[in-house]
N, C-alpha and C. Protein backbone atom coordinates (compact mmCIF):
# COMPACT_ATOMS: atom_id res chain seq x y z
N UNK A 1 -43.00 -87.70 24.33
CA UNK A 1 -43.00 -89.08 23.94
C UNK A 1 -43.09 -89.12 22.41
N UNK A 2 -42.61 -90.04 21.91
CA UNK A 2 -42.23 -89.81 20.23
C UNK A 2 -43.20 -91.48 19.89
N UNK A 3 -43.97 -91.26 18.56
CA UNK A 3 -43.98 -92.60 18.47
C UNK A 3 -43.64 -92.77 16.95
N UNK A 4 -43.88 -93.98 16.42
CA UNK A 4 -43.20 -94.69 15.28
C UNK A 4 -44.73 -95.33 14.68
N UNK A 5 -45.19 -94.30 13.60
CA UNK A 5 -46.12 -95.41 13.19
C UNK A 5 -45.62 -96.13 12.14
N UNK A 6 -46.68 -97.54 12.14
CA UNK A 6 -46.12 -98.32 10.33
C UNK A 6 -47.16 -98.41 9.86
N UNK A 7 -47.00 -98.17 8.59
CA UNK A 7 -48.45 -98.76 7.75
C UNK A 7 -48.31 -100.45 7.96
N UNK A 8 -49.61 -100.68 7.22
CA UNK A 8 -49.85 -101.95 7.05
C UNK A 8 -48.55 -102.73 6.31
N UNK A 9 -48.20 -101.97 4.91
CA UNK A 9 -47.28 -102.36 4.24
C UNK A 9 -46.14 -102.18 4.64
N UNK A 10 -45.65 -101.48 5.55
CA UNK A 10 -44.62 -101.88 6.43
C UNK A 10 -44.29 -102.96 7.18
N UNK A 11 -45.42 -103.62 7.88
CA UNK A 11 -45.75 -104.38 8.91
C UNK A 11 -45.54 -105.90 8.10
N UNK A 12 -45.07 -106.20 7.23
CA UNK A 12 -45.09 -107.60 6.43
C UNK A 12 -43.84 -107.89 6.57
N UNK A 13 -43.68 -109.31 7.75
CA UNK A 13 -42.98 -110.08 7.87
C UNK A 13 -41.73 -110.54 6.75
N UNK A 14 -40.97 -110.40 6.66
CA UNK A 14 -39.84 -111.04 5.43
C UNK A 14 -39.04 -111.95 5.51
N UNK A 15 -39.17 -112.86 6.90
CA UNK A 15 -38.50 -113.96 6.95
C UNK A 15 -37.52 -113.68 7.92
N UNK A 16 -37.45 -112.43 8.05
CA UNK A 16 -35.76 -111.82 9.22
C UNK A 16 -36.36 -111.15 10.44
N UNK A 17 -35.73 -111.34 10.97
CA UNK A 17 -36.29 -110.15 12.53
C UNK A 17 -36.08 -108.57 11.92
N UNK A 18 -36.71 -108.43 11.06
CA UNK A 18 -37.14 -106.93 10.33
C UNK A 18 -38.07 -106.73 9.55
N UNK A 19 -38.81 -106.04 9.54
CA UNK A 19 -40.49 -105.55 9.14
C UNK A 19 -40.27 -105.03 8.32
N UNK A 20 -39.80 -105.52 7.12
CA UNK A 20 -39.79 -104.48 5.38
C UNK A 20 -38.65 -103.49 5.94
N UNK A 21 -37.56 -104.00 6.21
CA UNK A 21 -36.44 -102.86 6.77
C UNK A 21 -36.67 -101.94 7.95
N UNK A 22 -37.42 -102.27 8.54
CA UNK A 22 -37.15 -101.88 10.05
C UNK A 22 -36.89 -102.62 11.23
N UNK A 23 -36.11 -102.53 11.52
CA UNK A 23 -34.98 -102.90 13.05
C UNK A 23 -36.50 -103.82 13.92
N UNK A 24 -36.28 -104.80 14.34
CA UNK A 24 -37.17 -105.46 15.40
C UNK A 24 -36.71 -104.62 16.56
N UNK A 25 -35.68 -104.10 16.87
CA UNK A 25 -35.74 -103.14 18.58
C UNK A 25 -36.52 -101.85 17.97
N UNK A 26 -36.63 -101.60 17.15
CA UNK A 26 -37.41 -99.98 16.94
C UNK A 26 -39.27 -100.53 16.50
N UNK A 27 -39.28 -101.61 16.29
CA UNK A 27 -40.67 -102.13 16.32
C UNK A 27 -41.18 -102.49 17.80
N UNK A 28 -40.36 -103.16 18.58
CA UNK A 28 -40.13 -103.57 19.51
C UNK A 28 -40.54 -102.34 20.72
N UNK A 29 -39.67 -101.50 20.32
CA UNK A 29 -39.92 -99.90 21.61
C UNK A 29 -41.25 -99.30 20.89
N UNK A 30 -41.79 -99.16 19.86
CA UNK A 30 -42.52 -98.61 19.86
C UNK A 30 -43.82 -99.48 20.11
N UNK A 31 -43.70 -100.51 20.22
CA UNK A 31 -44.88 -101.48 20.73
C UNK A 31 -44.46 -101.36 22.27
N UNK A 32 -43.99 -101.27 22.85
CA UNK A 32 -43.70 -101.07 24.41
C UNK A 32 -44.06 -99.72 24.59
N UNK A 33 -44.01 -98.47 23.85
CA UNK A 33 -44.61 -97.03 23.80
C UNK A 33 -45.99 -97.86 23.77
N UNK A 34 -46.76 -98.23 22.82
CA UNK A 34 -47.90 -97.84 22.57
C UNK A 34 -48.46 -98.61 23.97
N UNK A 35 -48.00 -99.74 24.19
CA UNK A 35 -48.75 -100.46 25.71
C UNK A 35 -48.59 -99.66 26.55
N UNK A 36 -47.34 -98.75 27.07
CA UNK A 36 -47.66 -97.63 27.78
C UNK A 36 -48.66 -96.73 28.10
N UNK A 37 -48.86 -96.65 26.62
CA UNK A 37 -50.06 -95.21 26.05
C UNK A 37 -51.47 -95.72 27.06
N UNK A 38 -51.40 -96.76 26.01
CA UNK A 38 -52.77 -97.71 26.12
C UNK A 38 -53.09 -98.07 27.84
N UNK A 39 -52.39 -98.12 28.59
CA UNK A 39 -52.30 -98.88 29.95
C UNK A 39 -52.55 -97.21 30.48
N UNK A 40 -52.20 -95.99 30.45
CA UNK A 40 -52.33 -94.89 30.53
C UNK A 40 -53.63 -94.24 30.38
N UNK A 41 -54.44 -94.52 29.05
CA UNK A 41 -55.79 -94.44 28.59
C UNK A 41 -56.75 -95.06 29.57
N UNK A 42 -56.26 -96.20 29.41
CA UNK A 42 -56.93 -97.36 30.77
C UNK A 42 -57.48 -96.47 31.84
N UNK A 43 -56.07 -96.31 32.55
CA UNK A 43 -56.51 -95.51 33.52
C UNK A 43 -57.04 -94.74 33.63
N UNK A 44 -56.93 -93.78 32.64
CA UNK A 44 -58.00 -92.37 32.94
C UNK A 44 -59.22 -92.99 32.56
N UNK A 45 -59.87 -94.19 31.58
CA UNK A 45 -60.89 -94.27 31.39
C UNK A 45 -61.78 -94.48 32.85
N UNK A 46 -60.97 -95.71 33.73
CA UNK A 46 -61.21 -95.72 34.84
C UNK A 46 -61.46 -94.91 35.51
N UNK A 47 -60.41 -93.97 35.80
CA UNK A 47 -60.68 -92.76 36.80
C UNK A 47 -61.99 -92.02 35.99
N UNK A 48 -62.16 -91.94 34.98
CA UNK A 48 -63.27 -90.71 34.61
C UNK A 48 -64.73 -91.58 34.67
N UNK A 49 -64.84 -92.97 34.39
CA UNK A 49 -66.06 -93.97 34.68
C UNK A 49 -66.75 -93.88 35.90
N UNK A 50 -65.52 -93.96 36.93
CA UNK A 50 -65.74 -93.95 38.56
C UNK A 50 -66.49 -92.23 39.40
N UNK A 51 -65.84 -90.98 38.06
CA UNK A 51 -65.91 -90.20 38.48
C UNK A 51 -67.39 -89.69 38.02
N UNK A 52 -67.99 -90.37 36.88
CA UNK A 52 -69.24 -89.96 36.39
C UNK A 52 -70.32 -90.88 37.15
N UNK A 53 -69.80 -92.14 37.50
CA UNK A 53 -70.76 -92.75 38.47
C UNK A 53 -70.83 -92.38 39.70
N UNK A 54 -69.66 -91.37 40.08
CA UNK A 54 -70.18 -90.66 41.36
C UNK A 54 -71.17 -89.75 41.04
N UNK A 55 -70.68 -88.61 40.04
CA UNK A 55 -71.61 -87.68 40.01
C UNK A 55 -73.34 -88.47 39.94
N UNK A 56 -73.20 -89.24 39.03
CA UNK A 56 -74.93 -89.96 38.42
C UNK A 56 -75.26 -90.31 40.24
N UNK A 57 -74.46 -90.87 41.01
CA UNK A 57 -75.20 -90.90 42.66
C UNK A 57 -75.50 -90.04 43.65
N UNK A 58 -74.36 -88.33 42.85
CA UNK A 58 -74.94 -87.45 43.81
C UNK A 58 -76.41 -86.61 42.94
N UNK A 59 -76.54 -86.88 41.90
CA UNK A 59 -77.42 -86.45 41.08
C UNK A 59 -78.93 -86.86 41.60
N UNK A 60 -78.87 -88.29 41.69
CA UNK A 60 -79.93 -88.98 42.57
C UNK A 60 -80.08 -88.34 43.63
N UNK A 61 -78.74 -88.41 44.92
CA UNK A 61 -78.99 -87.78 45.93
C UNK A 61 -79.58 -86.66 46.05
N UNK A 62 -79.29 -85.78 45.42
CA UNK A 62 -79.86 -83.73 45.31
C UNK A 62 -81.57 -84.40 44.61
N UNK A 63 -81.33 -85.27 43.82
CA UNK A 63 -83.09 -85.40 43.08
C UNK A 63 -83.71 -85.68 44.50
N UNK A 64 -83.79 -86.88 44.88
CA UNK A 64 -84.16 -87.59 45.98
C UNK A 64 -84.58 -86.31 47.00
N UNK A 65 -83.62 -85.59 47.45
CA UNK A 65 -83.47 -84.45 48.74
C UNK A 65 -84.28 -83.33 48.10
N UNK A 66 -84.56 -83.11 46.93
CA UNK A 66 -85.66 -81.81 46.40
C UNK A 66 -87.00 -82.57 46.22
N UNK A 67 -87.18 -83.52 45.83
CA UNK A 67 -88.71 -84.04 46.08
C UNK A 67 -88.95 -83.94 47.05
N UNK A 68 -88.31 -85.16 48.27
CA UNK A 68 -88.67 -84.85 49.49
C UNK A 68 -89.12 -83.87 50.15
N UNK A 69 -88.02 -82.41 50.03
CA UNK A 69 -88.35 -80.94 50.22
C UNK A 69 -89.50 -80.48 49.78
N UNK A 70 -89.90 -80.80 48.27
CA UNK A 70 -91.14 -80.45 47.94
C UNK A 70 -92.19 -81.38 48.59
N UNK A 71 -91.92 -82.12 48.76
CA UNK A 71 -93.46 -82.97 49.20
C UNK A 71 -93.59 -82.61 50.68
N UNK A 72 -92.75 -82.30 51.30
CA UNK A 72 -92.87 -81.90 52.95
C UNK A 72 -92.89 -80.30 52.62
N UNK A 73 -92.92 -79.83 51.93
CA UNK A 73 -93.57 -77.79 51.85
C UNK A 73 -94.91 -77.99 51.28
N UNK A 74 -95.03 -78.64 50.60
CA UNK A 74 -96.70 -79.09 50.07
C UNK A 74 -97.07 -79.31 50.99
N UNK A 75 -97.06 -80.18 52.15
CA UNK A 75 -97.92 -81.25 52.23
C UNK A 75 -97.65 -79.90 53.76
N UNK A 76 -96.87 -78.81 54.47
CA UNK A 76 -97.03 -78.44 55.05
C UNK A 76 -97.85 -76.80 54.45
N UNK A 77 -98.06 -76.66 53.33
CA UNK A 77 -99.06 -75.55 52.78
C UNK A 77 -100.67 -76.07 52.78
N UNK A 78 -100.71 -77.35 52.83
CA UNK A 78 -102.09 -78.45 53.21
C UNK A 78 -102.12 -78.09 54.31
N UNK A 79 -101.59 -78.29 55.51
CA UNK A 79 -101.77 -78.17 56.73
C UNK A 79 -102.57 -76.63 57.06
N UNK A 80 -101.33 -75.74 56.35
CA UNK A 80 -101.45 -74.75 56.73
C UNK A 80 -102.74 -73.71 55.95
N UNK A 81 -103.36 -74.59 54.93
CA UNK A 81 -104.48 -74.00 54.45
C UNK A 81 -105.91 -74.44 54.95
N UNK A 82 -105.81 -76.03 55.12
CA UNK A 82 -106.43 -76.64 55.31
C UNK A 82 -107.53 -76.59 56.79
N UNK A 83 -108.59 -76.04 57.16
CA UNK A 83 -108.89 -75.56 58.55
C UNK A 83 -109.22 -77.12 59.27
N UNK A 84 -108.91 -77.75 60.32
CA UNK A 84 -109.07 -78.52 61.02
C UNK A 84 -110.23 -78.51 61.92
């Protein structure tokens, strides 16, 4: 994918459908490139947001499931020390 940057001082209107001598279809495609890009970014931001809020729920889950584990081996080393 190729893109077309402009400076600022490129980008100044002159009264014509041309940007300081550049073509409105070559301003034009490369503003249709960059919404591409951008709509592209999107997505992965999405996909990688969704994918770290899974992990942060299995993170909980494994926390959650090793306390538990520990508090039921404790609480069965009580038992098992403890004379009744």
């Amino acid at each position: 994918m190729q893109f077309i940057i402009l400076s600022n001082m490129a980008c100044h209107y002159v009264g014509r459908k041309e940007y300081s001598g550049v073509p409105s279809h070559i301003i034009a495609s490369a503003s249709g490139t960059f919404t591409v890009v951008l709509l592209e970014i999107r997505s992965q931001n999405h996909h990688l947001a969704k994918t770290l809020l899974d992990l942060n729920m299995e993170m909980r889950r494994l926390r959650n499931e090793n306390e538990l584990s520990a508090a039921s081996e404790s609480k069965a080393l009580n038992i098992a020390i403890s004379p009744e």
